[in-house]
C-alpha atoms as a PDB file:
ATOM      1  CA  UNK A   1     113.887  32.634-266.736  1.00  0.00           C
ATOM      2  CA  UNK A   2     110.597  32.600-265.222  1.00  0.00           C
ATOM      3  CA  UNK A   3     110.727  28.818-263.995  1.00  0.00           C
ATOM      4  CA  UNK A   4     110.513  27.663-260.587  1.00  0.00           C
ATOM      5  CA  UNK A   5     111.668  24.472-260.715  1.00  0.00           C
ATOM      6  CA  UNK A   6     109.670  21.688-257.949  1.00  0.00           C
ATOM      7  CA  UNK A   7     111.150  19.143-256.001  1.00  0.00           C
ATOM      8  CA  UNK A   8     109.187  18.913-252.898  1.00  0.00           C
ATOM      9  CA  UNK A   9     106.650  15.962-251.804  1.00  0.00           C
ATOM     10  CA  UNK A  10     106.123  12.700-249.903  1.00  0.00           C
ATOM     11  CA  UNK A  11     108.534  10.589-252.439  1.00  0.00           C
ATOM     12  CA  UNK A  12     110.706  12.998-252.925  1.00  0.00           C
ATOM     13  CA  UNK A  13     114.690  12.378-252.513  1.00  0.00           C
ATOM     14  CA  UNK A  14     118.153  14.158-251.943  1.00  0.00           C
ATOM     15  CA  UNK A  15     118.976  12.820-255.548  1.00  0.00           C
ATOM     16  CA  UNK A  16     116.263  14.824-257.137  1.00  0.00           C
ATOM     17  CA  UNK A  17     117.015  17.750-254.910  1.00  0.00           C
ATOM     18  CA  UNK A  18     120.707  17.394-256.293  1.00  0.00           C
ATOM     19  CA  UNK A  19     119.487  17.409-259.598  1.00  0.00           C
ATOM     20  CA  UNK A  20     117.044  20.291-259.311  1.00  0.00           C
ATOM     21  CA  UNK A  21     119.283  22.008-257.789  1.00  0.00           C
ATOM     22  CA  UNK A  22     122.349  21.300-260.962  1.00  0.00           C
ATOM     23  CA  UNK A  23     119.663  22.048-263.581  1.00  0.00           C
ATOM     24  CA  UNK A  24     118.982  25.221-262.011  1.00  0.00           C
ATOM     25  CA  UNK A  25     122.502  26.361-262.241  1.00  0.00           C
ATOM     26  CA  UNK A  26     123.000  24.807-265.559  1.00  0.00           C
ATOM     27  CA  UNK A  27     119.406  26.309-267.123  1.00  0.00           C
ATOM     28  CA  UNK A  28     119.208  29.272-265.176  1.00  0.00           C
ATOM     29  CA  UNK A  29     115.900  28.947-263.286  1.00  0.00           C
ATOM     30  CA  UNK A  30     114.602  31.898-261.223  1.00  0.00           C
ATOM     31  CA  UNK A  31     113.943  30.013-258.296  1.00  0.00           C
ATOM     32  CA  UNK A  32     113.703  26.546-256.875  1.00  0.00           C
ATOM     33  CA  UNK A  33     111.248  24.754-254.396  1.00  0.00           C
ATOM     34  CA  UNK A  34     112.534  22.129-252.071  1.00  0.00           C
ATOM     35  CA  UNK A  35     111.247  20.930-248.277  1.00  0.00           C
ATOM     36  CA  UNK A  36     112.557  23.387-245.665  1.00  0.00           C
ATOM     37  CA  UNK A  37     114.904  20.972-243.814  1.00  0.00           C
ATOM     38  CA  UNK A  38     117.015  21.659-247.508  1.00  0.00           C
ATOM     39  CA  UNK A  39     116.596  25.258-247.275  1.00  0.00           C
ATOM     40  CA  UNK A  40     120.709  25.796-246.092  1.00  0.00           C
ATOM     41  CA  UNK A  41     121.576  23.016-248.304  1.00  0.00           C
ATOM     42  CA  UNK A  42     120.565  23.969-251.264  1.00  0.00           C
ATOM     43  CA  UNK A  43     121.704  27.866-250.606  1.00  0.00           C
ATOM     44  CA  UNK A  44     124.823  26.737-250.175  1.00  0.00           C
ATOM     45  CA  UNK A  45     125.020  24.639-253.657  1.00  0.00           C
ATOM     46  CA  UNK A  46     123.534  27.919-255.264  1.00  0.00           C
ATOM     47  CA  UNK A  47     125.267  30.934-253.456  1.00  0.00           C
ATOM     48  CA  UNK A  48     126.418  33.248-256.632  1.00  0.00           C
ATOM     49  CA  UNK A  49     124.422  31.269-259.242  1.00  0.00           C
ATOM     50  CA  UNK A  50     121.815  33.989-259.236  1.00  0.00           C
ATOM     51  CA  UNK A  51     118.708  31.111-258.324  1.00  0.00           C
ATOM     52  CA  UNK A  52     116.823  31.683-255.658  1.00  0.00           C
ATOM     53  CA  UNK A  53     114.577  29.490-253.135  1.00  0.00           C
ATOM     54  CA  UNK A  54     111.075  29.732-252.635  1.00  0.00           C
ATOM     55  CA  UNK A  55     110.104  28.824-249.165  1.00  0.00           C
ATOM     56  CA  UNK A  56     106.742  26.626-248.996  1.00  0.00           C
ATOM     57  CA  UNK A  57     105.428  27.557-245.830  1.00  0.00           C
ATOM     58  CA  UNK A  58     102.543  25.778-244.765  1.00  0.00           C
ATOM     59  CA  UNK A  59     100.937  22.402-246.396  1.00  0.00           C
ATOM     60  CA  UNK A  60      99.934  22.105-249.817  1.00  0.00           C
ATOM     61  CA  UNK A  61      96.460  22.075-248.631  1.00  0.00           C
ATOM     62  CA  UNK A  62      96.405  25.083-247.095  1.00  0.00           C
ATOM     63  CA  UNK A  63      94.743  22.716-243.582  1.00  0.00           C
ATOM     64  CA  UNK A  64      94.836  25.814-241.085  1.00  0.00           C
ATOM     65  CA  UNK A  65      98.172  25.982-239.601  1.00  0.00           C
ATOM     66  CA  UNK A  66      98.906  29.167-237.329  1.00  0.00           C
ATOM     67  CA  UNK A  67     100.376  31.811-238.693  1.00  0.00           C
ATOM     68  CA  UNK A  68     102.851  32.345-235.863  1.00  0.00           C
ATOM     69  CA  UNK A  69     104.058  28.551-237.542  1.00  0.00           C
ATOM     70  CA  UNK A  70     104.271  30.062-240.980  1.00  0.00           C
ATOM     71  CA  UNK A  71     106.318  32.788-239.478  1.00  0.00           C
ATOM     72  CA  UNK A  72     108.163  30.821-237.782  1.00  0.00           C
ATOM     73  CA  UNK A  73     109.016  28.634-240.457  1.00  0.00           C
ATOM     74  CA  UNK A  74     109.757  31.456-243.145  1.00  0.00           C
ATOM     75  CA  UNK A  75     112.410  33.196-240.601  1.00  0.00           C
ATOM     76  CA  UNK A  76     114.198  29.933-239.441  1.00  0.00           C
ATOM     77  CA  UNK A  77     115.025  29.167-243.675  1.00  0.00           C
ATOM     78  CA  UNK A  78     115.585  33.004-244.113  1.00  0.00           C
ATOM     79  CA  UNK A  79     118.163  33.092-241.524  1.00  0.00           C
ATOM     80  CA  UNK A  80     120.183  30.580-243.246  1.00  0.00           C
ATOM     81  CA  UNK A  81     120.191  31.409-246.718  1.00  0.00           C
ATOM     82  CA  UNK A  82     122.663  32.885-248.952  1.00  0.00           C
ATOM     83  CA  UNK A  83     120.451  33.255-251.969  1.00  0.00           C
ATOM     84  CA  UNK A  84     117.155  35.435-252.852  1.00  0.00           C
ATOM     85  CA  UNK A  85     114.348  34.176-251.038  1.00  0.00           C
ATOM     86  CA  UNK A  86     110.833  34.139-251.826  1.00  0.00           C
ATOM     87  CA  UNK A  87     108.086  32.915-249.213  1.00  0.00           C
ATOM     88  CA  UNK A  88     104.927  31.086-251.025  1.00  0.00           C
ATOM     89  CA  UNK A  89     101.920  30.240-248.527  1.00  0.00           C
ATOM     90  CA  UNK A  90      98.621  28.546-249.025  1.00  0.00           C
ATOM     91  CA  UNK A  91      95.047  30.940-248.523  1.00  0.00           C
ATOM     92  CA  UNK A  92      93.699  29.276-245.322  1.00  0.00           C
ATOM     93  CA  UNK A  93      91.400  27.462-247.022  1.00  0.00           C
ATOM     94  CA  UNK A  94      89.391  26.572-243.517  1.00  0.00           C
ATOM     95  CA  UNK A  95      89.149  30.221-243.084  1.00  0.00           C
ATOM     96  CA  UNK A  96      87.956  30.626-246.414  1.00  0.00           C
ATOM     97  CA  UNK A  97      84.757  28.037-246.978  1.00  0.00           C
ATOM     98  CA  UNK A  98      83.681  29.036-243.535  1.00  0.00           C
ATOM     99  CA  UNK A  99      83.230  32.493-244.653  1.00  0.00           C
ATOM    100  CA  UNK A 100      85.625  34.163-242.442  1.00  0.00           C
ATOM    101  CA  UNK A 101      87.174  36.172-244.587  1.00  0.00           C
ATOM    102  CA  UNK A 102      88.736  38.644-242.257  1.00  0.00           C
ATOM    103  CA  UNK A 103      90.456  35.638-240.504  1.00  0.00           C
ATOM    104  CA  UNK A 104      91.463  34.853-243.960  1.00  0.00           C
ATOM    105  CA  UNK A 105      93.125  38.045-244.787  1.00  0.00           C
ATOM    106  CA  UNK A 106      94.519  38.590-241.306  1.00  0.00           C
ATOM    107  CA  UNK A 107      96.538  35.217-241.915  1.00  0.00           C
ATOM    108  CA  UNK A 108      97.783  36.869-245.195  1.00  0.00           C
ATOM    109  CA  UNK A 109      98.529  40.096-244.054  1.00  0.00           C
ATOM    110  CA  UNK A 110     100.437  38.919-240.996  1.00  0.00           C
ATOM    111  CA  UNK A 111     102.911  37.157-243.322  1.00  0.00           C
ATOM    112  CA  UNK A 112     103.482  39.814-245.838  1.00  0.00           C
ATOM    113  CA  UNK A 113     104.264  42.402-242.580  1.00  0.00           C
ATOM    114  CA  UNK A 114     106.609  39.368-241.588  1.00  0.00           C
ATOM    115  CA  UNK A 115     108.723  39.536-244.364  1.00  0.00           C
ATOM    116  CA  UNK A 116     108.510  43.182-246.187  1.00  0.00           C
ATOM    117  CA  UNK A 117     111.821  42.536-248.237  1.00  0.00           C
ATOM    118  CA  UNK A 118     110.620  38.945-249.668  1.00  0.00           C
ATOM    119  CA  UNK A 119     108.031  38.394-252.620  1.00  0.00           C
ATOM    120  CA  UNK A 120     104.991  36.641-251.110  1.00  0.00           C
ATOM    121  CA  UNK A 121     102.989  34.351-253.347  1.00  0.00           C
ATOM    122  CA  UNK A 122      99.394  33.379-252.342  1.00  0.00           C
ATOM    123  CA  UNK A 123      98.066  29.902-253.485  1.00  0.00           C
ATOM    124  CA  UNK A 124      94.271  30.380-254.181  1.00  0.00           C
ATOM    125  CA  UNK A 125      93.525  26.650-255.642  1.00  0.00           C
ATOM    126  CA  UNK A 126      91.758  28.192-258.502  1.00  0.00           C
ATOM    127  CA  UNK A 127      90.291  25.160-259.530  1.00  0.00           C
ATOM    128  CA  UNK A 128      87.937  24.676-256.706  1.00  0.00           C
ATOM    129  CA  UNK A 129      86.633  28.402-256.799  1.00  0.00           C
ATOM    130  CA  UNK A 130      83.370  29.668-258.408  1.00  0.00           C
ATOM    131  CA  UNK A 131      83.463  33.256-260.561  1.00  0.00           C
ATOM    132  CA  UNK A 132      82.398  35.022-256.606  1.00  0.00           C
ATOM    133  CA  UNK A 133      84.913  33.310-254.464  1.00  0.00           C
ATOM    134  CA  UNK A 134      87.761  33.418-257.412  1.00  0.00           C
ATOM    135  CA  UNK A 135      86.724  37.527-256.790  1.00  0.00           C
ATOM    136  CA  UNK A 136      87.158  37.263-253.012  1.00  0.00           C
ATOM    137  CA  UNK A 137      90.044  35.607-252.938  1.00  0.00           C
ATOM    138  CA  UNK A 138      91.759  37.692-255.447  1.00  0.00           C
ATOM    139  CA  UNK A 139      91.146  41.160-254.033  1.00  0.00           C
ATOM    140  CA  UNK A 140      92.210  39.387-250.653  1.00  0.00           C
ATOM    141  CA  UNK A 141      95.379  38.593-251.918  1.00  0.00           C
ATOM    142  CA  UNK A 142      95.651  42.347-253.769  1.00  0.00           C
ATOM    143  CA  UNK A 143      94.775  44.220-250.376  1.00  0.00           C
ATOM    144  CA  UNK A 144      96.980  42.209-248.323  1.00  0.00           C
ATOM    145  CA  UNK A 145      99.994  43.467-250.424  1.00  0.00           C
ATOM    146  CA  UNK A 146     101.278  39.719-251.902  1.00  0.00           C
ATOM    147  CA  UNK A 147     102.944  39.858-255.085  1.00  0.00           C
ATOM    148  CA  UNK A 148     101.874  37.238-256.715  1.00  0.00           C
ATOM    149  CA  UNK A 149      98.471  35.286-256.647  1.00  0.00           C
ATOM    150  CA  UNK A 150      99.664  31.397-257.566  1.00  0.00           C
ATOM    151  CA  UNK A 151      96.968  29.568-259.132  1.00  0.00           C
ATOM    152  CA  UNK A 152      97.257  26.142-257.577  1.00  0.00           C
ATOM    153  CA  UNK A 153      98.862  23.372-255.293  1.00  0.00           C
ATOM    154  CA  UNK A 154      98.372  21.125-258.115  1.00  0.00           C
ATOM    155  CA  UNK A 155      96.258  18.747-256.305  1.00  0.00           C
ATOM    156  CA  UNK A 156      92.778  19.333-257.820  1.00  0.00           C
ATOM    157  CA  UNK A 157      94.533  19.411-261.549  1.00  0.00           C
ATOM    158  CA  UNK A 158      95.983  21.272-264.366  1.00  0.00           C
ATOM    159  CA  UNK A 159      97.061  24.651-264.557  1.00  0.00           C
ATOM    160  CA  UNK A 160      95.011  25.830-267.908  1.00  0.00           C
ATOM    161  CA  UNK A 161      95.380  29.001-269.949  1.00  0.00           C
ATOM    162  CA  UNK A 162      91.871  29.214-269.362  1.00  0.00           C
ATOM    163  CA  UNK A 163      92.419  29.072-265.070  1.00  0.00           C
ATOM    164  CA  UNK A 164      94.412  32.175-265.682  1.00  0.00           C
ATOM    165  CA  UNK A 165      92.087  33.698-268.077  1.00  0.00           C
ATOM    166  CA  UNK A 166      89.866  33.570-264.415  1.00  0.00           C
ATOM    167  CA  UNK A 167      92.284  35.092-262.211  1.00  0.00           C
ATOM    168  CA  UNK A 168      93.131  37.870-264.471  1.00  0.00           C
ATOM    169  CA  UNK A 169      89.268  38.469-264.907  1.00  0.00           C
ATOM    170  CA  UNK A 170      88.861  38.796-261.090  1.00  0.00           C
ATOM    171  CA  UNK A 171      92.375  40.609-260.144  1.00  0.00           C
ATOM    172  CA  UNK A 172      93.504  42.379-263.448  1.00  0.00           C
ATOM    173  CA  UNK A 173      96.580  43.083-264.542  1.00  0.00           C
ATOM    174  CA  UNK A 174      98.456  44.791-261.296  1.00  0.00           C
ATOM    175  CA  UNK A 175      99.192  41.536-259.666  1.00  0.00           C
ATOM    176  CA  UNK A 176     101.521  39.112-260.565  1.00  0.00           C
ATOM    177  CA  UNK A 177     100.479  35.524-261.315  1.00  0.00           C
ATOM    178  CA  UNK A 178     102.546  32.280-260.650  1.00  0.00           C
ATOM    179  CA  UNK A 179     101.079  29.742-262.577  1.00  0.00           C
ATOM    180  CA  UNK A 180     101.803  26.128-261.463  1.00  0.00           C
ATOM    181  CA  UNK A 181     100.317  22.585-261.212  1.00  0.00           C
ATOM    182  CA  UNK A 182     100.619  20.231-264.476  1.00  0.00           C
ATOM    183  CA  UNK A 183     102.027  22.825-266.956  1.00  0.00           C
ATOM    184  CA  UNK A 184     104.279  20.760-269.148  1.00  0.00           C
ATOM    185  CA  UNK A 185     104.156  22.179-272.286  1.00  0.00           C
ATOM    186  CA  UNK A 186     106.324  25.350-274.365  1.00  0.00           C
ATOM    187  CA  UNK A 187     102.843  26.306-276.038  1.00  0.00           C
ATOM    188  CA  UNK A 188     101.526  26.404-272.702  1.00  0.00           C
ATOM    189  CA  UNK A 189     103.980  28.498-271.043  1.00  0.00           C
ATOM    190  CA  UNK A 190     104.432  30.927-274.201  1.00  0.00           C
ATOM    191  CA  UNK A 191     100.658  31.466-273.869  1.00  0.00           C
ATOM    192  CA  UNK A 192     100.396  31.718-270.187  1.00  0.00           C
ATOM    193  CA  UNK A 193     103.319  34.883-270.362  1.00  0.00           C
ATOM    194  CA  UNK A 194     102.830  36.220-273.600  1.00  0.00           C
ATOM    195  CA  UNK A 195      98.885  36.157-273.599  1.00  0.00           C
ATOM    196  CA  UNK A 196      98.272  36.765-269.537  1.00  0.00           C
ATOM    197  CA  UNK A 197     101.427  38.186-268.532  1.00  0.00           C
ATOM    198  CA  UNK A 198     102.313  35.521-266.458  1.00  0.00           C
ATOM    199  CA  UNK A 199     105.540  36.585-264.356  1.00  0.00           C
ATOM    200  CA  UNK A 200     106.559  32.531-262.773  1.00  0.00           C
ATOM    201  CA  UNK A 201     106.138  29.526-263.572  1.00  0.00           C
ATOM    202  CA  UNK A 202     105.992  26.309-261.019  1.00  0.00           C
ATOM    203  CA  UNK A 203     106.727  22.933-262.931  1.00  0.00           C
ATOM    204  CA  UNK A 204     108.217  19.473-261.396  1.00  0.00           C
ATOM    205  CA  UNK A 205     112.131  19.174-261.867  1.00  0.00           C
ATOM    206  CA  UNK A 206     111.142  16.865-264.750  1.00  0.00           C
ATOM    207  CA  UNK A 207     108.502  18.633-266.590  1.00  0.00           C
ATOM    208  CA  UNK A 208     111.372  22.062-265.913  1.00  0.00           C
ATOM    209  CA  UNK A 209     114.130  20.165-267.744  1.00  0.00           C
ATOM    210  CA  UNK A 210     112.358  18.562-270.540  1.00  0.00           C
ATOM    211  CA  UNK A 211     111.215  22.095-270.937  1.00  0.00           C
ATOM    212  CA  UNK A 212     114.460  23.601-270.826  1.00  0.00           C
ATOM    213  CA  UNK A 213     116.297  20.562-272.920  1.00  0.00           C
ATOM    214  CA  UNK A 214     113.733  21.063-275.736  1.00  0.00           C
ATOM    215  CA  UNK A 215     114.668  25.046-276.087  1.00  0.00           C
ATOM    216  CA  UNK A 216     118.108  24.255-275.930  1.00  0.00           C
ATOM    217  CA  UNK A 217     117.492  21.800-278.680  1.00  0.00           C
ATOM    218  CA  UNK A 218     115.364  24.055-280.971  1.00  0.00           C
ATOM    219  CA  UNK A 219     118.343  26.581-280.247  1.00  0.00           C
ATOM    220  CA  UNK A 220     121.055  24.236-282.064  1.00  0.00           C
END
């Protein structure tokens, strides 16, 4: 499965945790998102389910944290983990509107030497780029040797087929995408992998299992 499942935000609870963290065993999700202070936790519940974490290092906003924090952050949840970890970080988006691009990049760069053995995933929030900064940031998060460019927090709306569309214009096809933020439909995701090769998926624990109920379903 390419779905990384979501349970992570201000009203978030250890109920939905618990459930993200069943459907994941029970659907088979790639990898799961939940705060940091669950990162043993929910290792522990998934240890020899094949699932992984994805560590969110850093706000959602991307509001300029140091990267010795991000660091910092990323080894404390490695340490404890039984399961494949992935580490997914915001662009410094301070950095980036001021123009300091090699600040920018050094922030990505230092995080991808920090963990060599984990896939690094690079939010860009798309949606609030024009064509020449979508190019910037794109060839920022090529050179700096991330895996995956991630289109969006979700905070400034949708993930579309036509957001990717963008990034694959600007990057091209030797970088993987993680497409997240407001995808909730099959037609979506079909078109997102089979049309722009994306490789993951973000979606809320909700929007994941209706998605995953409904296959099951048209599977019967």
């Amino acid at each position: 499965s390419a779905i990384e499942a979501v349970a992570t935000g201000p009203f978030i609870d250890k109920i939905q945790i618990d459930q993200v963290l069943d459907d994941a065993k029970k659907y088979g999700y790639c990898r799961v998102v939940v705060p940091l202070c669950f990162t043993q936790y929910a290792s522990d519940i998934l240890a020899g389910s094949g699932v992984g974490l994805a560590l969110p290092i850093g706000t959602p906003v991307g509001v300029g944290e140091s990267t010795d924090n991000k660091i910092q952050a990323g080894r404390e949840c490695i340490a404890v983990s039984k399961v494949p970890v992935d580490v997914d970080m915001v662009i410094n988006t301070v950095y980036f509107r001021s123009g300091m691009y090699d600040e920018a990049y050094d922030d990505i760069k230092r995080v991808r030497d920090a963990f060599p053995n984990h896939a690094l995933k690079v939010i860009i929030e798309a949606l609030t780029l024009n064509d020449e900064q979508m190019k910037i940031a794109c060839e920022m998060v090529k050179d700096a040797g991330a895996e995956f460019i991630k289109t969006t927090t979700g905070m400034h709306g949708p993930t579309t087929p036509d957001v990717v569309k963008r990034i694959r214009d600007a990057a091209g096809f030797d970088i993987g995408i993680k497409a997240a933020g407001g995808i909730r439909t099959l037609e979506t995701v079909e078109t997102l992998i089979d049309q722009y090769k994306v490789g993951r998926i973000g979606m809320n624990l909700t929007a994941a299992r209706d998605l995953m109920q409904s296959l099951y379903e048209m599977e019967k």
